[in-house]
Protein backbone atom coordinates (compact mmCIF):
# COMPACT_ATOMS: atom_id res chain seq x y z
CA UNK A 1 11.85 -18.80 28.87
CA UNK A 2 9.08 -17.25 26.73
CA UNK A 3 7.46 -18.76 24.13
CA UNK A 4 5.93 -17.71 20.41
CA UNK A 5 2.61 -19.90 20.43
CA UNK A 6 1.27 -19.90 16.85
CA UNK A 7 -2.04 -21.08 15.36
CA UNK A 8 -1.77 -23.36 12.13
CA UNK A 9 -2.40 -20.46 9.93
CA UNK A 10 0.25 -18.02 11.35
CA UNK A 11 2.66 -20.55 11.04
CA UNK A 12 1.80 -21.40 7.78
CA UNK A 13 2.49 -17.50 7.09
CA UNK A 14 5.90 -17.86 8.70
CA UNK A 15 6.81 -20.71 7.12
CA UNK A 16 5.60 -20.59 3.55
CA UNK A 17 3.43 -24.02 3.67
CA UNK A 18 0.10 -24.78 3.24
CA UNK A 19 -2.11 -24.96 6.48
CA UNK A 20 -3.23 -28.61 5.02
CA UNK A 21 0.10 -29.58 4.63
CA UNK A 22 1.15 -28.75 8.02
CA UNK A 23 -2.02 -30.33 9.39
CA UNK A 24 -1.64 -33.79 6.95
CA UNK A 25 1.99 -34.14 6.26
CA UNK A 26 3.79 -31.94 8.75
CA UNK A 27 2.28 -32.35 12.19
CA UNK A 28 3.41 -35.88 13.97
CA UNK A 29 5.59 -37.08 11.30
CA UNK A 30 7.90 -33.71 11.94
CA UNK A 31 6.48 -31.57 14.71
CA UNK A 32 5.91 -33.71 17.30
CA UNK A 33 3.06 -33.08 20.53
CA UNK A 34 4.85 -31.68 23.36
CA UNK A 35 7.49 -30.48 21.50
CA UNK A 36 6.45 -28.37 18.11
CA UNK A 37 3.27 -28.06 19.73
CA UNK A 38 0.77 -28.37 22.79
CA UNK A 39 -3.31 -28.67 23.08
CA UNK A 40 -3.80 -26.31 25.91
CA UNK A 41 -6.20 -27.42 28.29
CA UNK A 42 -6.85 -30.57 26.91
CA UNK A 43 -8.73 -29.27 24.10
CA UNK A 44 -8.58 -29.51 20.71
CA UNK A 45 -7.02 -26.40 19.53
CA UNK A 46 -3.15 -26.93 18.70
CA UNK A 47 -0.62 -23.70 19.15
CA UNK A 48 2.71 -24.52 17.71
CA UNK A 49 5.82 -23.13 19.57
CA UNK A 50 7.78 -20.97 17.36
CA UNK A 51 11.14 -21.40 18.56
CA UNK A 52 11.00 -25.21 18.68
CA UNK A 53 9.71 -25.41 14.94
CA UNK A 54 12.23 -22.84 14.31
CA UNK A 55 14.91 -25.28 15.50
CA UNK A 56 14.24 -28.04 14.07
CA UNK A 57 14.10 -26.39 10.16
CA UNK A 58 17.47 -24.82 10.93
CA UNK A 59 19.04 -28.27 12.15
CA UNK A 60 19.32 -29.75 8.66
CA UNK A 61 18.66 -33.26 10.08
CA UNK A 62 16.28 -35.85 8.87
CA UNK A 63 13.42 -33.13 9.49
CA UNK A 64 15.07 -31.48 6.76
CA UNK A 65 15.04 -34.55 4.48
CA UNK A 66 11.07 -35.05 5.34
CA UNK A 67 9.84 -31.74 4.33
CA UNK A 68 12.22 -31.70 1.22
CA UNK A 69 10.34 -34.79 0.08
CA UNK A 70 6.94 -33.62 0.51
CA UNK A 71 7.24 -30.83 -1.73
């Protein structure tokens, strides 16, 4: 299966949020390591994965609760 990897600042593009609030309020408390997104090779560049990110803002769940409160 193919994956959409995305920098912070093309997914803050795709999903209408500040690249500091993906960074600081996003990232580990919704999108998780290994499954929003990856460090390739160790490093310390992160590429989110589209479709996962994708899936979890369409579920509705408690993901959907966090981001509703941080606005």
């Amino acid at each position: 299966m193919a994956h959409t990897y995305l920098i912070t600042e093309e997914l803050s593009a795709r999903i209408k949020y500040d690249v500091r609030t993906i960074r600081q309020c996003l990232k580990d408390a919704v999108l998780h390591d290994g499954v929003h997104y990856i460090r390739p090779f160790g490093g310390r560049k992160i590429l989110f994965i589209w479709e996962r990110v994708e899936e979890t803002m369409l579920q509705g769940d408690a993901a959907h609760q966090i981001i509703k409160n941080l606005q």
